[in-house]
PDB file of N, CA and C in Angstrom:
ATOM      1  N   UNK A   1     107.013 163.593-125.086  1.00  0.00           N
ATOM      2  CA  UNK A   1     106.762 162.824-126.290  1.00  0.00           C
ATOM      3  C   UNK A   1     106.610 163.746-127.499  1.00  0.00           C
ATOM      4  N   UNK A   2     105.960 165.359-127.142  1.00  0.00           N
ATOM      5  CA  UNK A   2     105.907 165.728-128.197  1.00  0.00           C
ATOM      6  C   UNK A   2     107.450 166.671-128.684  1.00  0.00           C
ATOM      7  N   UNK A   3     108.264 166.683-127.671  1.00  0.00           N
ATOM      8  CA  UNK A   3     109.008 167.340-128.534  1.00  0.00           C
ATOM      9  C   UNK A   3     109.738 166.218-128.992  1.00  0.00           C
ATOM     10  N   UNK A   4     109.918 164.912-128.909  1.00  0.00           N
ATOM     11  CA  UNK A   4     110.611 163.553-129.293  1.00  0.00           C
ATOM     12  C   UNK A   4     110.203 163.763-131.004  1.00  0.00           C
ATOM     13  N   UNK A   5     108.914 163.599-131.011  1.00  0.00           N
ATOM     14  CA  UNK A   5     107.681 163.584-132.277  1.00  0.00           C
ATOM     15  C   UNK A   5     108.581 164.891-132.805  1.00  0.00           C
ATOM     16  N   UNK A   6     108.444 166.005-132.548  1.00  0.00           N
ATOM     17  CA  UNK A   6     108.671 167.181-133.490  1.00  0.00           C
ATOM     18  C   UNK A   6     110.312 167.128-134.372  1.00  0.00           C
ATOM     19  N   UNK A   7     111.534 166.596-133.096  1.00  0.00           N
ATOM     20  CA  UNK A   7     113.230 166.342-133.580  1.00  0.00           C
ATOM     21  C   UNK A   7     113.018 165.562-134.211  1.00  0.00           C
ATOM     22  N   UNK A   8     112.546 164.075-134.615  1.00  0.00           N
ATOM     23  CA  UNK A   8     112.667 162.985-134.753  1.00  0.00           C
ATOM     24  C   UNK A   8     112.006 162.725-136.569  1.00  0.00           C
ATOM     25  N   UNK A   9     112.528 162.336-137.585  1.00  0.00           N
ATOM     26  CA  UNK A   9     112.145 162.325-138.476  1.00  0.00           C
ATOM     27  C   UNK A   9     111.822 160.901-138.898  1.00  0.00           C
ATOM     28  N   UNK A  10     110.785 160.210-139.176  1.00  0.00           N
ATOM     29  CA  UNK A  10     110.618 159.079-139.123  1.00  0.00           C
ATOM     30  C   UNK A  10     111.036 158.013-137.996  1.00  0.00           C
ATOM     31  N   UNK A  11     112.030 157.310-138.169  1.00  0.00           N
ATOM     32  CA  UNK A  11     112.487 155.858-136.994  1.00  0.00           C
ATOM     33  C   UNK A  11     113.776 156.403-137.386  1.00  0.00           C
ATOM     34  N   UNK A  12     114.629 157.520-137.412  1.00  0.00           N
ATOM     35  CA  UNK A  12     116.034 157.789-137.653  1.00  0.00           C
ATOM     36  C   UNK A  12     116.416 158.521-136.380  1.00  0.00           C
ATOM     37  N   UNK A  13     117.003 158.477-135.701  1.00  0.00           N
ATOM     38  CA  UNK A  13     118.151 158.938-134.693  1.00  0.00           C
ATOM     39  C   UNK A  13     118.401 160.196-134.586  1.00  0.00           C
ATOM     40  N   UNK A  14     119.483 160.103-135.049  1.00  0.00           N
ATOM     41  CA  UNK A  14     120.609 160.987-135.415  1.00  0.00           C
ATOM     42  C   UNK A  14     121.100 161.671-134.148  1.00  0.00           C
ATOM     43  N   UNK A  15     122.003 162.817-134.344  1.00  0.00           N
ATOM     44  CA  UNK A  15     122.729 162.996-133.461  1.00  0.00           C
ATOM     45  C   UNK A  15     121.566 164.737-133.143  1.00  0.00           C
ATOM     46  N   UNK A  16     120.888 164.678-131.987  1.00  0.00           N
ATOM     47  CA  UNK A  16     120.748 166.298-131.693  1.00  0.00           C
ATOM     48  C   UNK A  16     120.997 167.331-132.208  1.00  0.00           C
ATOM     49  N   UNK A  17     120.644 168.636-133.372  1.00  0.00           N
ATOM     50  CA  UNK A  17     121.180 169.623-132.884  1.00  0.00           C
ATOM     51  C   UNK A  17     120.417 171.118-133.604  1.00  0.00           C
ATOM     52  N   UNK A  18     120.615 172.301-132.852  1.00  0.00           N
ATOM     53  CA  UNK A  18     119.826 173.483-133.093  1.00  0.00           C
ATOM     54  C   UNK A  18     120.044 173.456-134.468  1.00  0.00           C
ATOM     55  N   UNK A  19     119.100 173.473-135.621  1.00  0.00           N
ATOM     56  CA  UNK A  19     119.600 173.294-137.106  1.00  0.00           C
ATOM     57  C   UNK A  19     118.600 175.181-137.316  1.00  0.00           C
ATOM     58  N   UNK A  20     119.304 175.737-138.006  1.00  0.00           N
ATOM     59  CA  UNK A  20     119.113 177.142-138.699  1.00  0.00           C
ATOM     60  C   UNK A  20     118.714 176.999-139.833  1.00  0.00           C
ATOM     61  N   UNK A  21     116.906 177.144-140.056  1.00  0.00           N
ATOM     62  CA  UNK A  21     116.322 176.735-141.715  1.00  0.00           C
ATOM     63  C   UNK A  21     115.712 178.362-142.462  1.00  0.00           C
ATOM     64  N   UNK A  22     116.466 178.388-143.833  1.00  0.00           N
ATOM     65  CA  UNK A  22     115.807 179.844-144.454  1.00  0.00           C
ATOM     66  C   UNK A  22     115.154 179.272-145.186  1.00  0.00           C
ATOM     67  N   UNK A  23     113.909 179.999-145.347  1.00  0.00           N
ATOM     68  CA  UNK A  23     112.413 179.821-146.075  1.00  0.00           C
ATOM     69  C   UNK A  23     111.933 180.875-146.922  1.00  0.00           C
ATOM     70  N   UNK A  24     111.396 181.038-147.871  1.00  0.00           N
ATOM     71  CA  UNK A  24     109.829 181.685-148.329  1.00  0.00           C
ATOM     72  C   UNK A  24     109.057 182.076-146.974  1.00  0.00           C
ATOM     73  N   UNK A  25     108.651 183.250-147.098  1.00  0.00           N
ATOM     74  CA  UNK A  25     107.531 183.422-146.029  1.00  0.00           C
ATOM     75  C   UNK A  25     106.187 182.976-146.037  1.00  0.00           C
ATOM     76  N   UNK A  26     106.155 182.745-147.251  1.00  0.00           N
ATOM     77  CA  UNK A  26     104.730 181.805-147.391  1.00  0.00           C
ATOM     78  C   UNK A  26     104.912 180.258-147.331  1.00  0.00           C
ATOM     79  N   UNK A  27     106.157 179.752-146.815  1.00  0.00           N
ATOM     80  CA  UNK A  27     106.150 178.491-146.413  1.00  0.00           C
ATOM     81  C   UNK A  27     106.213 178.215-144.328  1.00  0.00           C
ATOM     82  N   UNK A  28     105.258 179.486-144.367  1.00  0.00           N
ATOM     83  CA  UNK A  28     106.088 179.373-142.492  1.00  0.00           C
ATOM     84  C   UNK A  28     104.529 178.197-142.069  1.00  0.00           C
ATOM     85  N   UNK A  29     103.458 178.375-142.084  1.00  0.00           N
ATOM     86  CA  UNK A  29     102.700 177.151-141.966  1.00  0.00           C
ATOM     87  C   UNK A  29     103.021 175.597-142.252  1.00  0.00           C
ATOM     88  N   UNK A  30     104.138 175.518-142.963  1.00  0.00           N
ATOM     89  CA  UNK A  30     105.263 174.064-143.276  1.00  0.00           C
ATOM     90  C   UNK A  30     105.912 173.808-141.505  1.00  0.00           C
ATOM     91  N   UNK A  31     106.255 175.091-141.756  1.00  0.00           N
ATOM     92  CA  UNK A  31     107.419 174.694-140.625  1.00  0.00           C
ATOM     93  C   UNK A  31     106.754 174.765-139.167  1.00  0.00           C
ATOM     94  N   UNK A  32     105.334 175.832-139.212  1.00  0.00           N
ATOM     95  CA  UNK A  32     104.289 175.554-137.875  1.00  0.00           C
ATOM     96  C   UNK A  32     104.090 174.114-137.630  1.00  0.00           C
ATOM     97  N   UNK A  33     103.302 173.407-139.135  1.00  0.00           N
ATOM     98  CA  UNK A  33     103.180 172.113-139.063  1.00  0.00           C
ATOM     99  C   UNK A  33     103.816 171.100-138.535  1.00  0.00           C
ATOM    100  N   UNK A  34     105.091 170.809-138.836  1.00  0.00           N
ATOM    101  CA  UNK A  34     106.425 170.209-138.466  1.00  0.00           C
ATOM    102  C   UNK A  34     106.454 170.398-136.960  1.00  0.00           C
ATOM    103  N   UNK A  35     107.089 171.835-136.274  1.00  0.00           N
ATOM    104  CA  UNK A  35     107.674 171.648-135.078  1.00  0.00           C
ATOM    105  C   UNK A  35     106.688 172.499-134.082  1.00  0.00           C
ATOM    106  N   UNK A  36     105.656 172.656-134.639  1.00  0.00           N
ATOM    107  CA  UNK A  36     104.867 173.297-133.734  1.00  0.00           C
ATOM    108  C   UNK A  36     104.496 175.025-133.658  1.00  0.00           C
ATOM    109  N   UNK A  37     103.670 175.739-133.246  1.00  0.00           N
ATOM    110  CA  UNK A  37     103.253 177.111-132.894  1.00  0.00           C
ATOM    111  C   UNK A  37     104.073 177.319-132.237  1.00  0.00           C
ATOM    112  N   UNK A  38     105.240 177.000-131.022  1.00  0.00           N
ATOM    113  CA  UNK A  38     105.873 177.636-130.471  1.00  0.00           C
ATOM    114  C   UNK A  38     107.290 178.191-130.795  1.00  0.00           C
ATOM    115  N   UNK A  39     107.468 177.624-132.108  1.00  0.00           N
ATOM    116  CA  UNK A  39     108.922 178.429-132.845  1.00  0.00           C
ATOM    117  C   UNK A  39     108.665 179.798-133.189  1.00  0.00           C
ATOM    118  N   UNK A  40     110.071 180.378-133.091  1.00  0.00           N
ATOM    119  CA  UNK A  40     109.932 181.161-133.901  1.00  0.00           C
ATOM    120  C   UNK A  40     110.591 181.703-134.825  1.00  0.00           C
ATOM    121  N   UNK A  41     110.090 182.718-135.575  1.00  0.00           N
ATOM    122  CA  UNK A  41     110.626 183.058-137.119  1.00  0.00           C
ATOM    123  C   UNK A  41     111.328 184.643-136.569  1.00  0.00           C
ATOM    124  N   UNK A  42     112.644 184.385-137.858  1.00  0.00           N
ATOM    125  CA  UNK A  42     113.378 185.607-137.829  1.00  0.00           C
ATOM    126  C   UNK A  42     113.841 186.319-138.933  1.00  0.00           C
ATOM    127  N   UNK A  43     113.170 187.454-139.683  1.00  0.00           N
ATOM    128  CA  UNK A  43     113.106 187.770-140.791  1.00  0.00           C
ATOM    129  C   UNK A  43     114.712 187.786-141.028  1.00  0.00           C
ATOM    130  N   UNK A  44     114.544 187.457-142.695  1.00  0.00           N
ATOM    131  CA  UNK A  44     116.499 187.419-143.438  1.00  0.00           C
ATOM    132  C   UNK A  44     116.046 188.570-143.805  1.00  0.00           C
ATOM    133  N   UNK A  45     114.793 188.731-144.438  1.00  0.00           N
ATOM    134  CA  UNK A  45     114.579 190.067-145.520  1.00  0.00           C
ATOM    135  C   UNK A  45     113.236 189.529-146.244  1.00  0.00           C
ATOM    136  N   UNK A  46     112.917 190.910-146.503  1.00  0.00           N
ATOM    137  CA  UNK A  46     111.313 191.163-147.223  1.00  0.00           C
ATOM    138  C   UNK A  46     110.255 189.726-147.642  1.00  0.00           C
ATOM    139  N   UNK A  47     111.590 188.980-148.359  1.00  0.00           N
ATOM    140  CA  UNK A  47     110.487 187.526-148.822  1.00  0.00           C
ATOM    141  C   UNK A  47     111.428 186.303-148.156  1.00  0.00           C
ATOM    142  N   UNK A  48     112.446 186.337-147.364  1.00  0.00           N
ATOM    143  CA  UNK A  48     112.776 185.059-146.330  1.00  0.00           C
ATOM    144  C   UNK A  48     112.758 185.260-144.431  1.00  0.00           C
ATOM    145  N   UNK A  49     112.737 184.369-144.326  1.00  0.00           N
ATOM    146  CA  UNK A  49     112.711 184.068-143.101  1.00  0.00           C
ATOM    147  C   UNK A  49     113.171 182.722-142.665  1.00  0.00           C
ATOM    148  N   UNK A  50     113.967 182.680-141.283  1.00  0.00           N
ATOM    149  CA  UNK A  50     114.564 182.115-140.667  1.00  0.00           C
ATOM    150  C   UNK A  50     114.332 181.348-139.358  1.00  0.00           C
ATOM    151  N   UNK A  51     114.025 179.767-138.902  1.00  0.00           N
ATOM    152  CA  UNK A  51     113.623 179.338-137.838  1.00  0.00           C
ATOM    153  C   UNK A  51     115.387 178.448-137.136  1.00  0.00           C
ATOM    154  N   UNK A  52     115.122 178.506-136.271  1.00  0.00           N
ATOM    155  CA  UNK A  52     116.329 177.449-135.169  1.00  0.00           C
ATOM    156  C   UNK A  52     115.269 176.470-134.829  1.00  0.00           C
ATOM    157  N   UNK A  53     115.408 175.316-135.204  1.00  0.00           N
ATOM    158  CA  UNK A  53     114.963 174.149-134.105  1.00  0.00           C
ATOM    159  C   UNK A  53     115.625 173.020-134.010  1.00  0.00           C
ATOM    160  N   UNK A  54     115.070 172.513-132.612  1.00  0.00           N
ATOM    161  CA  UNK A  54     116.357 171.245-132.295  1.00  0.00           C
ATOM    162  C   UNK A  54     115.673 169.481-133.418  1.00  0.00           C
ATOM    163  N   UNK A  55     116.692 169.588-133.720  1.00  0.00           N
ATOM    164  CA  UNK A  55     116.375 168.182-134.960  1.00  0.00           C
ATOM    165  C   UNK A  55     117.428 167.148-134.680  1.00  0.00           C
ATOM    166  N   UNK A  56     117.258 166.150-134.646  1.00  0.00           N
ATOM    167  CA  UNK A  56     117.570 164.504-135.310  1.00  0.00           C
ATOM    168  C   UNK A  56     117.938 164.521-136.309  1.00  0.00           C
ATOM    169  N   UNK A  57     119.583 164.965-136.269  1.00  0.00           N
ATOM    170  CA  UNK A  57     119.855 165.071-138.068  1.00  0.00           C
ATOM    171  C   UNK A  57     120.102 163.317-138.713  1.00  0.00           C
ATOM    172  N   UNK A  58     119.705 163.418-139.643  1.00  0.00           N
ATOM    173  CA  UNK A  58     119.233 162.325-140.221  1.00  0.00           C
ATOM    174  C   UNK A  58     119.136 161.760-141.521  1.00  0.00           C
ATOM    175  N   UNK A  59     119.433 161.287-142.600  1.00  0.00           N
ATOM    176  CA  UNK A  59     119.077 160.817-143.707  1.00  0.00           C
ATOM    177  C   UNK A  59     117.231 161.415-143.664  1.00  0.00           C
ATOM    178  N   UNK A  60     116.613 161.100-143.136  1.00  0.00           N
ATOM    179  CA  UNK A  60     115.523 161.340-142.887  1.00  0.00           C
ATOM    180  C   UNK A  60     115.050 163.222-143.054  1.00  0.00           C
ATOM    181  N   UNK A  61     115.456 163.506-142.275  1.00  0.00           N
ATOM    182  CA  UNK A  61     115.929 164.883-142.085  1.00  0.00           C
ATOM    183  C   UNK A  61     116.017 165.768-143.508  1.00  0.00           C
ATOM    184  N   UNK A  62     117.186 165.426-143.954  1.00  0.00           N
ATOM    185  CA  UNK A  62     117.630 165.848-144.629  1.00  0.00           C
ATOM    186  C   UNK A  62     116.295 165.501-146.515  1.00  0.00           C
ATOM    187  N   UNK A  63     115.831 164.403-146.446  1.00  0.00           N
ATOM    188  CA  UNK A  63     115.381 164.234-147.844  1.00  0.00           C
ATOM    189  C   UNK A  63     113.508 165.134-147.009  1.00  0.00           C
ATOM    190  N   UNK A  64     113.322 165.848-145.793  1.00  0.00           N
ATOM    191  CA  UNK A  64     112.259 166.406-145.639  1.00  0.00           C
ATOM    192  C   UNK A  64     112.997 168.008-146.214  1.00  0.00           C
ATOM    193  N   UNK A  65     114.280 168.506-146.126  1.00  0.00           N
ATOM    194  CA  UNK A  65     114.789 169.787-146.593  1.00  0.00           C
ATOM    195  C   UNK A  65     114.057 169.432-148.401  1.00  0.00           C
ATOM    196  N   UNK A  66     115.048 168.289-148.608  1.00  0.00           N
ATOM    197  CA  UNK A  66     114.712 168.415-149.744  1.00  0.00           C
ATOM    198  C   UNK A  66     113.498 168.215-150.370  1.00  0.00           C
ATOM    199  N   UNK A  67     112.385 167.589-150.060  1.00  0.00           N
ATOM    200  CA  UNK A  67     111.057 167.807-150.417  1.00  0.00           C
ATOM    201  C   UNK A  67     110.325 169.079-150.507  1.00  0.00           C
ATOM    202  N   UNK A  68     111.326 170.075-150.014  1.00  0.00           N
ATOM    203  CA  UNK A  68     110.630 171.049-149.521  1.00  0.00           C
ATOM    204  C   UNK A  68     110.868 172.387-150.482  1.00  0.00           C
ATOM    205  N   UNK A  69     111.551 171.702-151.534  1.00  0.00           N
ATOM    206  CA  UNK A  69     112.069 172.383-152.965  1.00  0.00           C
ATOM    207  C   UNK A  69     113.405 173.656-152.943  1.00  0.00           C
ATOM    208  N   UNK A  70     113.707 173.829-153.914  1.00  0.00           N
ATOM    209  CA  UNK A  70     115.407 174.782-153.405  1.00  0.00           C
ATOM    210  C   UNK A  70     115.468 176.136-153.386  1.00  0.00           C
ATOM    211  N   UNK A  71     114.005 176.331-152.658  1.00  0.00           N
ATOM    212  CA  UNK A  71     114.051 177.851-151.898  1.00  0.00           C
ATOM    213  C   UNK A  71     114.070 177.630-150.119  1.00  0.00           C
ATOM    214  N   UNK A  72     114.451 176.614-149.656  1.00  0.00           N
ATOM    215  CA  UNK A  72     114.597 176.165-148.277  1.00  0.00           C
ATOM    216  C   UNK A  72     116.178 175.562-148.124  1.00  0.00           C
ATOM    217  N   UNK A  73     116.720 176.206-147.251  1.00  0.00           N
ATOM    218  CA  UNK A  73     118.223 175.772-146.672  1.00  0.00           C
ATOM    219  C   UNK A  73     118.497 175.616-145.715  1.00  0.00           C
ATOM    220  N   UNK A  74     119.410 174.652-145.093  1.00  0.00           N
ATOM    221  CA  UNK A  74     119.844 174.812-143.850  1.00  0.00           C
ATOM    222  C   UNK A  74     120.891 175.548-143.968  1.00  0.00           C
ATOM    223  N   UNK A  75     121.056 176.597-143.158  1.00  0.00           N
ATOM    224  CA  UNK A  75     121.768 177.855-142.962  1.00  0.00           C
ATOM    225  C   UNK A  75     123.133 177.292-141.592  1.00  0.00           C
ATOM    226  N   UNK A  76     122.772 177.203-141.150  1.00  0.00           N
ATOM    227  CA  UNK A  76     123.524 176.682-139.716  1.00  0.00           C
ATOM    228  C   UNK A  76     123.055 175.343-139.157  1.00  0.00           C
ATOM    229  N   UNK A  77     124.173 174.590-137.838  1.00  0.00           N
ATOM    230  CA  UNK A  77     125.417 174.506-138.209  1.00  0.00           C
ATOM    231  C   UNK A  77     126.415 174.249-139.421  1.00  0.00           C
ATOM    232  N   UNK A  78     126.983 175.019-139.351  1.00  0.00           N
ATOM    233  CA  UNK A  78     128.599 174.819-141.040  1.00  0.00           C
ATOM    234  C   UNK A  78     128.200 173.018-140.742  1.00  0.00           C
ATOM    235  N   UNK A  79     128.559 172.119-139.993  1.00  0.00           N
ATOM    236  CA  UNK A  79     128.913 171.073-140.250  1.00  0.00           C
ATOM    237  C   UNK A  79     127.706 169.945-140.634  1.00  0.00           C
ATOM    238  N   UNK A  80     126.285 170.868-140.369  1.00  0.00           N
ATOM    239  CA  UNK A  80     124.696 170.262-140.925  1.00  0.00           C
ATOM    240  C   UNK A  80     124.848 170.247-142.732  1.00  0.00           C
ATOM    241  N   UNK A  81     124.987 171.781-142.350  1.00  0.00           N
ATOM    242  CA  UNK A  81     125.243 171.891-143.984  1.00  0.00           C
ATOM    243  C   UNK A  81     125.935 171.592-144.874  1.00  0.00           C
ATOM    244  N   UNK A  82     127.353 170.936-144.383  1.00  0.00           N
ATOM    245  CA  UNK A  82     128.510 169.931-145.012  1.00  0.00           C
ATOM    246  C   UNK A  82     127.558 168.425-145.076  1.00  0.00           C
ATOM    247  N   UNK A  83     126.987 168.156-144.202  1.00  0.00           N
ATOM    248  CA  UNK A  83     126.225 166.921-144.328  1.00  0.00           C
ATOM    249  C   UNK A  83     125.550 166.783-145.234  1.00  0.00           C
ATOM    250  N   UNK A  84     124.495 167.879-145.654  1.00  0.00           N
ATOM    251  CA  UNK A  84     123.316 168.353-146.556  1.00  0.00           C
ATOM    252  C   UNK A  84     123.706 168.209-147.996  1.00  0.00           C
ATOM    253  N   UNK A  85     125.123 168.761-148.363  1.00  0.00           N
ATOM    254  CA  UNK A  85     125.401 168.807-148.842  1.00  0.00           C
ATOM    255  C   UNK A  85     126.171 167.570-149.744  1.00  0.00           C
ATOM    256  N   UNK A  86     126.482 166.869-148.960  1.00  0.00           N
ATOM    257  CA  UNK A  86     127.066 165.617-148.940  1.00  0.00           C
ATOM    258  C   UNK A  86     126.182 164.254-149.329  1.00  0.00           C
ATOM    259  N   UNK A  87     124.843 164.562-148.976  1.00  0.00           N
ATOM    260  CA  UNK A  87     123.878 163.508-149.085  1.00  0.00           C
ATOM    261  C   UNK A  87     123.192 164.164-150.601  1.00  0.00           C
ATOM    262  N   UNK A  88     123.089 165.455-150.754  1.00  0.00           N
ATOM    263  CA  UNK A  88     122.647 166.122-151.928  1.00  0.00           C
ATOM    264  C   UNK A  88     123.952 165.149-153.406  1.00  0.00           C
ATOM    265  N   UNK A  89     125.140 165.852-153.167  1.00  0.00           N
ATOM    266  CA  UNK A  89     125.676 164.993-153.858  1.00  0.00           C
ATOM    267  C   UNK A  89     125.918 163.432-153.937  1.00  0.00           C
ATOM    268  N   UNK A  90     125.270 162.512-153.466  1.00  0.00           N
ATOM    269  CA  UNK A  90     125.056 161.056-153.339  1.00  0.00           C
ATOM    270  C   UNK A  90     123.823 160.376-154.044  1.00  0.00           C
ATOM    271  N   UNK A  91     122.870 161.904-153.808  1.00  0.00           N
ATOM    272  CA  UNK A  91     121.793 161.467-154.877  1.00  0.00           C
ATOM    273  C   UNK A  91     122.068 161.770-155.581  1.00  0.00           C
ATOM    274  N   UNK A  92     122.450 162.618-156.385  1.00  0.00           N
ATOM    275  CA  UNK A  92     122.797 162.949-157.690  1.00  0.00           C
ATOM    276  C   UNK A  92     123.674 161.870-158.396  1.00  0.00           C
ATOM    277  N   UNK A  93     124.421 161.216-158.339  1.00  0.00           N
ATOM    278  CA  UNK A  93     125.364 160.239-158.417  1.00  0.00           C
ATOM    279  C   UNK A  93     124.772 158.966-158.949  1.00  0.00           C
ATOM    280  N   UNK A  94     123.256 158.909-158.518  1.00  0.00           N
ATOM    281  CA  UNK A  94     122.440 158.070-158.770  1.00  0.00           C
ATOM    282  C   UNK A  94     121.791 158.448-159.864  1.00  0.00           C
ATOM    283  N   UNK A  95     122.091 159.316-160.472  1.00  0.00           N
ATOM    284  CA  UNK A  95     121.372 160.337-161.825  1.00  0.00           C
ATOM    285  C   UNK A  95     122.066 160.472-163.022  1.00  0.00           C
TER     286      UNK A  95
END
């Protein structure tokens, strides 16, 4: 149940998959919060860092990247980040 709770972003689905997130290092207690103490982090360099976890990609999903302001990316998979990207430009559209 808890790793259901940790992929799962609200009541959204989505399809499974290892998603690659770069951060601020002073945002790694965000991402403890979220998926738990047992991830882990992989330095990019001096002030980022890098987690893999398995996610429910999601409409859902995706507007928690973006809450999370535009020093956080999904890095991997190419085809998450075509998504990300895709829903980024849909809101905007609305602007």
């Amino acid at each position: 149940m808890a790793a259901y709770a940790k992929a799962t972003f609200g009541l959204y689905q989505g399809n499974k998959e290892k998603v690659h997130i770069q951060f601020p290092n002073s945002m790694c207690g965000v991402f403890i919060d979220r998926f738990g103490k047992d991830i882990t982090f992989r330095p990019v360099n001096a002030e980022y860092s890098e987690c893999a976890v398995d996610v429910n990609v999601s409409p859902q999903f995706f507007g928690w990247i973006f809450s999370l302001g535009k020093n956080v990316k999904v890095t991997r998979p190419v085809s998450v980040v075509e998504q990300m990207r895709k829903a980024a430009e849909e809101f905007v559209e609305n602007y």
